[in-house]
N, C-alpha and C. Protein backbone atom coordinates (compact mmCIF):
# COMPACT_ATOMS: atom_id res chain seq x y z
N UNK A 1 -32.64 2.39 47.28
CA UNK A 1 -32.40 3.06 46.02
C UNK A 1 -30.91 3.39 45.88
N UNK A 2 -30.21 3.70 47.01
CA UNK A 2 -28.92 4.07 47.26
C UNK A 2 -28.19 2.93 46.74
N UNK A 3 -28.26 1.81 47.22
CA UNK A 3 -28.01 0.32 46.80
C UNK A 3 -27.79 0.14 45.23
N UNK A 4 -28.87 0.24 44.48
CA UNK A 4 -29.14 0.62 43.16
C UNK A 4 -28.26 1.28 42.25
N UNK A 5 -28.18 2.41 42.41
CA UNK A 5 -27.44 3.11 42.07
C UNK A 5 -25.74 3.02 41.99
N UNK A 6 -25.52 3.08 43.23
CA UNK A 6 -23.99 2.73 43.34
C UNK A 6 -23.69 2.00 42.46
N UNK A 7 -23.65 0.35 42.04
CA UNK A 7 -23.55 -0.41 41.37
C UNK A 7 -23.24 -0.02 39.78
N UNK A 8 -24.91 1.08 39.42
CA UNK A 8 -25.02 1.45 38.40
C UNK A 8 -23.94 2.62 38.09
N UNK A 9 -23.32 3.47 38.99
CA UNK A 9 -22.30 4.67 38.70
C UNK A 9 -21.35 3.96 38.70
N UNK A 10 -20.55 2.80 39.56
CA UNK A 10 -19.27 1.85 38.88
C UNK A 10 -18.97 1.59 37.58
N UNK A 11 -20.06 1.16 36.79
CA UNK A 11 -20.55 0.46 35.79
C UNK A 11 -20.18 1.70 34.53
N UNK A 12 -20.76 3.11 34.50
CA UNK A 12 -20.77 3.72 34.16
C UNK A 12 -18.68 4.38 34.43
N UNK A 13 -18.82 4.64 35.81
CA UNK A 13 -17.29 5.03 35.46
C UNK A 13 -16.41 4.13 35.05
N UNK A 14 -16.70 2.99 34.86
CA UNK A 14 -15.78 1.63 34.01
C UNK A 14 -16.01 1.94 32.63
N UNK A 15 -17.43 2.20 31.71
CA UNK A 15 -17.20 1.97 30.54
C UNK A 15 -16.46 3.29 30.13
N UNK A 16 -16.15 4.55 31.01
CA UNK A 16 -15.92 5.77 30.71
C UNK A 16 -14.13 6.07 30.77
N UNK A 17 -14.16 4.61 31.15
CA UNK A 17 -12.51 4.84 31.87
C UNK A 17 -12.09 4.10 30.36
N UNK A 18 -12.84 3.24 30.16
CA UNK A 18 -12.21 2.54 29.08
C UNK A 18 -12.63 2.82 27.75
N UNK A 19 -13.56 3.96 27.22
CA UNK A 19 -13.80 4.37 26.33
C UNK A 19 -12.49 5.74 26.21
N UNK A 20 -11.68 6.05 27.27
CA UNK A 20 -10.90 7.30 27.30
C UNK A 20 -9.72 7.09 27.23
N UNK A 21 -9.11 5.02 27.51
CA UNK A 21 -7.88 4.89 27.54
C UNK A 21 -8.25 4.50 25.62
N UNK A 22 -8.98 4.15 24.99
CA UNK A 22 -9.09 3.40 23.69
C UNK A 22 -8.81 4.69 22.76
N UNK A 23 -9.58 5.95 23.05
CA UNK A 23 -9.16 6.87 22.80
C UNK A 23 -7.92 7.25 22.76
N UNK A 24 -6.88 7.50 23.69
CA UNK A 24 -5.53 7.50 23.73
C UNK A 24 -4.48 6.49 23.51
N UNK A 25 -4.93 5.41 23.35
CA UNK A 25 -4.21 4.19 22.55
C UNK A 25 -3.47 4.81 21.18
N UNK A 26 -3.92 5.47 20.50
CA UNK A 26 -3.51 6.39 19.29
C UNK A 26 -1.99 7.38 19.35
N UNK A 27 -2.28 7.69 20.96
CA UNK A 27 -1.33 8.85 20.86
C UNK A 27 -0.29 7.99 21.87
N UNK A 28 1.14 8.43 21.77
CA UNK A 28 2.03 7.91 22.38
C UNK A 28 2.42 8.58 23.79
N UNK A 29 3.16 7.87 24.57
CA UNK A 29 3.45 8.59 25.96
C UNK A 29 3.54 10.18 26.34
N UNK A 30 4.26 10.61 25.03
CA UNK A 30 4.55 11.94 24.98
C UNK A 30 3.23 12.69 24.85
N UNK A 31 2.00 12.22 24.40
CA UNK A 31 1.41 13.00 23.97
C UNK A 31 0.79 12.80 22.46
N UNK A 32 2.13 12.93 21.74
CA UNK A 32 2.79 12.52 20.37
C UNK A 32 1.45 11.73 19.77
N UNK A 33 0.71 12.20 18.37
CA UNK A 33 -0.11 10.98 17.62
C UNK A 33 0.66 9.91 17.02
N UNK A 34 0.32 8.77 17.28
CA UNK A 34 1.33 8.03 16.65
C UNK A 34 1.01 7.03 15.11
N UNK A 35 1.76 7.03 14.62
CA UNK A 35 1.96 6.72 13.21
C UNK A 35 0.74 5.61 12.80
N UNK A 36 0.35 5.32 11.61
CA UNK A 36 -0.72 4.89 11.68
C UNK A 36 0.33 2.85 11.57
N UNK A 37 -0.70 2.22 11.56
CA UNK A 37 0.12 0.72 11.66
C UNK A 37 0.83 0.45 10.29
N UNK A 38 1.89 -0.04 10.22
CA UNK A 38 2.21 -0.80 8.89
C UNK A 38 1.94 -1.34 8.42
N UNK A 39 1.98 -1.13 7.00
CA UNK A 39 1.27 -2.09 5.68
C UNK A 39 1.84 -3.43 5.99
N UNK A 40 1.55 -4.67 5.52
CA UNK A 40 1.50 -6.34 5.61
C UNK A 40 3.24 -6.11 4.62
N UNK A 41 4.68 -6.10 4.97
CA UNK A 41 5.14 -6.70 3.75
C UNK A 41 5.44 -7.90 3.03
N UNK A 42 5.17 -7.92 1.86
CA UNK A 42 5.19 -9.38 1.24
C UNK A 42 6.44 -8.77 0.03
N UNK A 43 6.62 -9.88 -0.69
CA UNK A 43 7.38 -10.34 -1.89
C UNK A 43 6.75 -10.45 -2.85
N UNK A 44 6.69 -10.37 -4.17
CA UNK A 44 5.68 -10.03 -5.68
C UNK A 44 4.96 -11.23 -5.67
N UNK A 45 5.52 -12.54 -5.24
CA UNK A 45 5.50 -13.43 -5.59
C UNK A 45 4.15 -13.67 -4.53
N UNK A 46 4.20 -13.72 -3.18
CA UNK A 46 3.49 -13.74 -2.34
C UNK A 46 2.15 -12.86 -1.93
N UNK A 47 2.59 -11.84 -3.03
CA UNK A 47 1.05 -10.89 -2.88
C UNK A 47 0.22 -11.49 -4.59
N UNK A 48 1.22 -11.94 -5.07
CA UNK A 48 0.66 -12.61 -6.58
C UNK A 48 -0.32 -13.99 -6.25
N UNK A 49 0.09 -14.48 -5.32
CA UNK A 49 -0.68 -15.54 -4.77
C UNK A 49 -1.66 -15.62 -4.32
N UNK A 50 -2.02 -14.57 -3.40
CA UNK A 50 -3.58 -14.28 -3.02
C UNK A 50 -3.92 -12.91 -2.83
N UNK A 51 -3.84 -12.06 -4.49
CA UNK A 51 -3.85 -10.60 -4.93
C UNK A 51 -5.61 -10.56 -4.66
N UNK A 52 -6.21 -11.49 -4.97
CA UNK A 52 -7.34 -10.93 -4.41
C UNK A 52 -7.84 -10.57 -2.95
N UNK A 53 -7.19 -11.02 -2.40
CA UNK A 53 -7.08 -10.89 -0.63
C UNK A 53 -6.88 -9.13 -0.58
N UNK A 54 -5.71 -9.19 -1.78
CA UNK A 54 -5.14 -7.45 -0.92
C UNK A 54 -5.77 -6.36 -2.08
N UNK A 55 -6.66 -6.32 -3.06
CA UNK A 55 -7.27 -5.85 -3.35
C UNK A 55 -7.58 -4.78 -2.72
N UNK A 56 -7.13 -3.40 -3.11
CA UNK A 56 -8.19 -1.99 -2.17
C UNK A 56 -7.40 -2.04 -0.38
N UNK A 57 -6.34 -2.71 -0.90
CA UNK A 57 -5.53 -2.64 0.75
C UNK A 57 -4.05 -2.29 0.41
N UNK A 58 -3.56 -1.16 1.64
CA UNK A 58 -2.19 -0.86 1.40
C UNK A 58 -1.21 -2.28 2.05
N UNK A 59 -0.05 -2.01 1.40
CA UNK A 59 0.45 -3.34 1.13
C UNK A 59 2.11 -2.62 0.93
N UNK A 60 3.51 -3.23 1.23
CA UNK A 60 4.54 -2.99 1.27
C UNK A 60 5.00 -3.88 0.68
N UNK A 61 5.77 -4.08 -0.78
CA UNK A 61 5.87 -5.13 -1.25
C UNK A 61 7.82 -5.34 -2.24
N UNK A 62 7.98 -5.95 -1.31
CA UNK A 62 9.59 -5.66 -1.53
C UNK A 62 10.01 -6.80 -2.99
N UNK A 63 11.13 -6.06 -3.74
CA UNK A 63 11.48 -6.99 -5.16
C UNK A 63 12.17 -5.79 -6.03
N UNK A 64 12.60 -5.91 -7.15
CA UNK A 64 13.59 -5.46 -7.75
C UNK A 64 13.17 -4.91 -9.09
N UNK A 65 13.34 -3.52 -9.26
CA UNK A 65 12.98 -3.01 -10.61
C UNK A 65 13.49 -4.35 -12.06
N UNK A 66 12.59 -4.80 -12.36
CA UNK A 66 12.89 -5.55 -13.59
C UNK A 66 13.24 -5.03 -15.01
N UNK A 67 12.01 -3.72 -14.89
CA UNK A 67 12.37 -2.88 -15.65
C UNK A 67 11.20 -1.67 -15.97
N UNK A 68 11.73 -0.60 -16.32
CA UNK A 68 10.80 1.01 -16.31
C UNK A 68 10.13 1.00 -17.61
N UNK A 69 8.79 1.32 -17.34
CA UNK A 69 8.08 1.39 -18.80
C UNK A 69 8.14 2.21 -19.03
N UNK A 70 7.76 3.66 -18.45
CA UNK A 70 8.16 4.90 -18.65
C UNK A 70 8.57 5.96 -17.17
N UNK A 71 8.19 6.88 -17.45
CA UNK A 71 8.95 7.97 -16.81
C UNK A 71 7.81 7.84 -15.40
N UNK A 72 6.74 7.28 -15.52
CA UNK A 72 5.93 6.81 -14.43
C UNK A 72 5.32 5.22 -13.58
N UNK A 73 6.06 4.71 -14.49
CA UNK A 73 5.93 3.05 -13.84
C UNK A 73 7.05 1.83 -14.16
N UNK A 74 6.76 0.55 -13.51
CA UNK A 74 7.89 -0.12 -13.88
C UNK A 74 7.32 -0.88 -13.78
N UNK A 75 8.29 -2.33 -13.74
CA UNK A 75 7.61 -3.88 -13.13
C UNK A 75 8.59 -3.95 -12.34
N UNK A 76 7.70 -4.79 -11.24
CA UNK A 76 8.94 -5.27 -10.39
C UNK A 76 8.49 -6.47 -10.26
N UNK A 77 10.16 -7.52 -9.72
CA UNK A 77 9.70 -9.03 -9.88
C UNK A 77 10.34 -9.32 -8.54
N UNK A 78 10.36 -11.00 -7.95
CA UNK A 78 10.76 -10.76 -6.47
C UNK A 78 11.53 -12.18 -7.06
N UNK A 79 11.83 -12.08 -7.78
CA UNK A 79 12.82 -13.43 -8.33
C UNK A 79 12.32 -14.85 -8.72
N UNK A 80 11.21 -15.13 -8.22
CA UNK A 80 10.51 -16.03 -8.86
C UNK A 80 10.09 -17.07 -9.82
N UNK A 81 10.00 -18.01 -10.60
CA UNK A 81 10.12 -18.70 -11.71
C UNK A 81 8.23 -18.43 -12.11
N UNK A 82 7.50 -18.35 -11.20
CA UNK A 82 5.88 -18.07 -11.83
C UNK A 82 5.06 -16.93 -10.97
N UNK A 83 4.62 -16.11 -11.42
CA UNK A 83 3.69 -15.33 -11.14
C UNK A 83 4.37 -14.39 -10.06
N UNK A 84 5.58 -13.50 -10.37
CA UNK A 84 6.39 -13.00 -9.81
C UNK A 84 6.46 -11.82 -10.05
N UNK A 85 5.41 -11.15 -10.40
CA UNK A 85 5.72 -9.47 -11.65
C UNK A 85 4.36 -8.49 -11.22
N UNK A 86 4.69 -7.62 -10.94
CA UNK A 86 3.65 -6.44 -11.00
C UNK A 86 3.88 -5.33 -11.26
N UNK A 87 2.59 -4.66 -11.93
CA UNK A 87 3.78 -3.16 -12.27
C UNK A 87 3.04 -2.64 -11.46
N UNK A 88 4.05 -1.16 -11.01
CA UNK A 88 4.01 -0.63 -10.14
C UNK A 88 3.56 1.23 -10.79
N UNK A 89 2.50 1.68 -10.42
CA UNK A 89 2.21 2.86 -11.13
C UNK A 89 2.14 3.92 -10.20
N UNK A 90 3.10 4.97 -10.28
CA UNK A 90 3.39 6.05 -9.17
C UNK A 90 2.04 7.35 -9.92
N UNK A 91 0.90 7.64 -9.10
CA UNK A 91 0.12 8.69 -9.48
C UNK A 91 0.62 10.00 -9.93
N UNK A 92 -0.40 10.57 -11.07
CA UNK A 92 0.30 11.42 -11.37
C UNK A 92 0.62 13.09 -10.45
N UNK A 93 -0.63 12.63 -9.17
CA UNK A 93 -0.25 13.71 -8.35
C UNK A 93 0.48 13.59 -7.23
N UNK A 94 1.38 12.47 -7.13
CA UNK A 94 2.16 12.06 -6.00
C UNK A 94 2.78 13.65 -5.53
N UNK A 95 3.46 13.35 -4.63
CA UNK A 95 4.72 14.19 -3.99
C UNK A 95 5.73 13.68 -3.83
N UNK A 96 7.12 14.40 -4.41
CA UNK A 96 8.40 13.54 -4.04
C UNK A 96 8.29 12.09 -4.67
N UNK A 97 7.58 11.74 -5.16
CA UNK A 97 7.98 9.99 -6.01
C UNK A 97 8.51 9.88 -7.36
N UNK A 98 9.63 9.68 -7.72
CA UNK A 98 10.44 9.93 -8.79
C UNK A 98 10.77 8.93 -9.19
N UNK A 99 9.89 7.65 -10.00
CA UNK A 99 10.38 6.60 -10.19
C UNK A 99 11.30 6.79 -11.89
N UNK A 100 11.15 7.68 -12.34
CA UNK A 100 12.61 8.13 -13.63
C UNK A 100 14.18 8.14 -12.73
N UNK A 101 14.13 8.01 -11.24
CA UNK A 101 15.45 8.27 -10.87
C UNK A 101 15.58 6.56 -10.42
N UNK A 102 14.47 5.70 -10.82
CA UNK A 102 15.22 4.75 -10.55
C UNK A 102 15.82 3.69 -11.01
N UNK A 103 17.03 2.65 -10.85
CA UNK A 103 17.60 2.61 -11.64
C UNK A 103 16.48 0.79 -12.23
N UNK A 104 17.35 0.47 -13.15
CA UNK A 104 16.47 -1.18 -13.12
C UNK A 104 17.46 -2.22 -11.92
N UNK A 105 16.85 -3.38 -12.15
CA UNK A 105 17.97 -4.47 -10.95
C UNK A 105 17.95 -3.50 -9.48
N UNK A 106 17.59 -2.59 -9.40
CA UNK A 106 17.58 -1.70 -7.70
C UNK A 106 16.95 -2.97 -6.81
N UNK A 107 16.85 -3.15 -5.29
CA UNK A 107 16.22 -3.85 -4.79
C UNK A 107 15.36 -2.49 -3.86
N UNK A 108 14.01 -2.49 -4.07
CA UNK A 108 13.39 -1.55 -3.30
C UNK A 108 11.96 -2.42 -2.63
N UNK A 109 11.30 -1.35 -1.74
CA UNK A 109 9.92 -1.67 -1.04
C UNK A 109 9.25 -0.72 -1.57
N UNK A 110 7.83 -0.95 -2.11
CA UNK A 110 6.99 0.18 -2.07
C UNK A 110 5.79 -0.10 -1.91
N UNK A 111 5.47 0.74 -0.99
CA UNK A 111 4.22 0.49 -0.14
C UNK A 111 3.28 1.27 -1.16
N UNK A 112 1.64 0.77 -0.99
CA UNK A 112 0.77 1.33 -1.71
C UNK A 112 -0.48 0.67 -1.85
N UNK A 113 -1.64 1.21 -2.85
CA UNK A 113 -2.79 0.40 -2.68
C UNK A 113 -2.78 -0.86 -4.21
N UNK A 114 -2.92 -1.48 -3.92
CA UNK A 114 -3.10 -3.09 -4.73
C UNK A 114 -4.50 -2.30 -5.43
N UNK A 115 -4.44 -2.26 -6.69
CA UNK A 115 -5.62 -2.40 -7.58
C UNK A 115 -5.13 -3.18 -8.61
N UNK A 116 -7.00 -3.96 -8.98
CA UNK A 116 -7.26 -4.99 -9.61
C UNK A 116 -8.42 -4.21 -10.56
N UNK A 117 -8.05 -3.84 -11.88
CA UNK A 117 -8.70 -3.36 -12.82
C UNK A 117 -8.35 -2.91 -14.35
N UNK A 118 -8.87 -2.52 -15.50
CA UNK A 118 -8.55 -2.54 -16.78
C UNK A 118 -6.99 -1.53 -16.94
N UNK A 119 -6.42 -1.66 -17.56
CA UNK A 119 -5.56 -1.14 -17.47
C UNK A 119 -5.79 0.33 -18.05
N UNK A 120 -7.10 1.09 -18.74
CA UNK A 120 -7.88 1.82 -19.32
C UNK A 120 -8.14 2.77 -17.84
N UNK A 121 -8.51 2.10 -17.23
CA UNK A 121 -9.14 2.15 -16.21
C UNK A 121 -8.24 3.10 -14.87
N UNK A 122 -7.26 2.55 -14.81
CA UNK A 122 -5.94 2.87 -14.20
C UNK A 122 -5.41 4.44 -14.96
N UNK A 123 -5.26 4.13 -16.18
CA UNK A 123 -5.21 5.58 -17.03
C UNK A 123 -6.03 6.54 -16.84
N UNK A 124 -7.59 6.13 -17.20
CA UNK A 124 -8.21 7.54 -16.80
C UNK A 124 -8.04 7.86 -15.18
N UNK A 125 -7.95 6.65 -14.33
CA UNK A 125 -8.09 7.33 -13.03
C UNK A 125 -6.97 7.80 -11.90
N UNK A 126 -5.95 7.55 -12.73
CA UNK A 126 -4.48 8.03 -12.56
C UNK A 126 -3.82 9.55 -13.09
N UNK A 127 -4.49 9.70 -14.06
CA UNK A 127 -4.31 10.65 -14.96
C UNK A 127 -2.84 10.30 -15.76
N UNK A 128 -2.69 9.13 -16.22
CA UNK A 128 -1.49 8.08 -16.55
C UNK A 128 -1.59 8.32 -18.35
N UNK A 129 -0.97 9.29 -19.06
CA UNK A 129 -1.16 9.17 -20.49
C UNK A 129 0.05 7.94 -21.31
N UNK A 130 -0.86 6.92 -21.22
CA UNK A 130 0.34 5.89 -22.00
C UNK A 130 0.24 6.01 -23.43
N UNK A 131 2.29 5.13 -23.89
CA UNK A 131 2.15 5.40 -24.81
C UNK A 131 1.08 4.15 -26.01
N UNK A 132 1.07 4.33 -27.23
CA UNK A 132 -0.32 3.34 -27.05
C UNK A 132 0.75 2.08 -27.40
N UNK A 133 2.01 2.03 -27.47
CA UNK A 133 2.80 0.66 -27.60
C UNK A 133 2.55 -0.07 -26.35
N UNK A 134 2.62 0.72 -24.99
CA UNK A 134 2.76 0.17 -24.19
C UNK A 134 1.45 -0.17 -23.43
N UNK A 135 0.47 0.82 -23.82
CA UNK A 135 -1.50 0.44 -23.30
C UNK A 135 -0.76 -1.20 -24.00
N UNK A 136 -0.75 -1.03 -25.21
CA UNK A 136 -1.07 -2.56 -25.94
C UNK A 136 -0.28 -3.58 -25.33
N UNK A 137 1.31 -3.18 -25.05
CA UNK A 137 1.70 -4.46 -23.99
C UNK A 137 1.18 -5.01 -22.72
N UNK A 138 0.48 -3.74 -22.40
CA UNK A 138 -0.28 -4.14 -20.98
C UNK A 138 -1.63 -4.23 -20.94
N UNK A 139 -2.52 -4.35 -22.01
CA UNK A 139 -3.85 -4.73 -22.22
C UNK A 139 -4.62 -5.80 -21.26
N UNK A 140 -3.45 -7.13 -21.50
CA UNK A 140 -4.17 -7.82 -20.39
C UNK A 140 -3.83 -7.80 -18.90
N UNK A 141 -2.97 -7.20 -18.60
CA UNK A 141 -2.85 -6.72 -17.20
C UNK A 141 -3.81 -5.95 -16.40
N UNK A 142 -4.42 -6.93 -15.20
CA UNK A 142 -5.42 -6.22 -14.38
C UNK A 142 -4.85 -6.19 -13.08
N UNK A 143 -3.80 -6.44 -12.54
CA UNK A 143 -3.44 -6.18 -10.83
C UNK A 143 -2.24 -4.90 -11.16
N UNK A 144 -2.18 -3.84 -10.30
CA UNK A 144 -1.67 -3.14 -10.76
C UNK A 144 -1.05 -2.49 -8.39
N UNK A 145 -0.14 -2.57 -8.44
CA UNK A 145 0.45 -1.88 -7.19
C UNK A 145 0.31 -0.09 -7.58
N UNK A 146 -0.58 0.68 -6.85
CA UNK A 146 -0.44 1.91 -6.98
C UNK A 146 0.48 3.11 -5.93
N UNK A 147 1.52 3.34 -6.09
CA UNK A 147 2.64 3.47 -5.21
C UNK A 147 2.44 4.74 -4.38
N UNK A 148 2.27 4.83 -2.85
CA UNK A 148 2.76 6.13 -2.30
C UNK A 148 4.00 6.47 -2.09
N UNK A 149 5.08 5.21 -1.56
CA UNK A 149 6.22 5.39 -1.37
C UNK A 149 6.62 4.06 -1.79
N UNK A 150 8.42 4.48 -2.34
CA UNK A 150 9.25 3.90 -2.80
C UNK A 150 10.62 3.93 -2.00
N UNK A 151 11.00 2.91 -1.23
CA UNK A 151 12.27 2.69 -0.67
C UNK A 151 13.51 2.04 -1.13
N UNK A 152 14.70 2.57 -1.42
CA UNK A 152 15.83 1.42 -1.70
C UNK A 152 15.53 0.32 -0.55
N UNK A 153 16.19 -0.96 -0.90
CA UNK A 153 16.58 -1.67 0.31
C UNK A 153 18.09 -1.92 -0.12
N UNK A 154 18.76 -2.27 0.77
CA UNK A 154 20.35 -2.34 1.21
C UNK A 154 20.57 -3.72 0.53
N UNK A 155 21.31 -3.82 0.07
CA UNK A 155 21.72 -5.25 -0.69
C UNK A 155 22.58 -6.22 0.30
């Protein structure tokens, strides 16, 4: 029975050793929790290509204010000749995201979640009051970058 056993308590302190390092995989040497992984970054052009892939996924997506629709969103383009443009809609309960301070032609990254939906849709669930010139320019627009953060990049 002794025989038995032994075998079986190895077995047991193996899956226990390695259920406790998977656990601490998270936290860094120090102790320290460590940062969660980075978003995928792509180019407008390259998340425009297979936007249904990143659908409902955070995403870092570097390119250049093209231009500000209002005091809460813009487009950005990554230079492109086709399918190079997304607008970018900062929530209305962000913290610290001030896309009125930014300029157009900027080259920035902004990480965030990729939604694919009415642009109606985005309004009520943004709390986004557009003006109705601009609902109407963007009627048929359904991919929409929803921004947590906004970075310059260095030219």
């Amino acid at each position: 029975m002794r025989y038995v056993l032994a075998p079986l308590a190895v077995l047991l302190l193996a899956f226990t050793a390695q259920a406790q390092s998977q656990q601490g995989a998270s936290k860094s040497a120090s102790g320290q929790q460590k940062p969660p992984p980075q978003a995928q970054q792509l180019d407008v052009e390259e998340l425009n290509d297979n936007i249904s892939s990143y659908v409902g996924q955070k995403v870092s997506v570097a390119g250049e204010i093209e231009n500000k629709l209002d005091a809460r969103s813009f487009v950005m383009e990554s230079g492109g000749i086709f399918d190079d443009e997304i607008v970018v809609v900062v929530p209305q309960k962000s913290q610290g995201l001030r896309p009125v301070r930014l300029r157009e032609d900027a080259n920035i990254v902004v990480t965030g979640t990729v939604r694919s939906i009415p642009i109606v849709d985005v309004e009520r669930q943004l709390g986004w009051d557009l003006d109705p010139e601009l609902k109407i320019e963007l009627e048929g627009t359904r991919n929409f970058l929803v921004a947590d953060r906004i970075d310059y990049q260095r030219d």
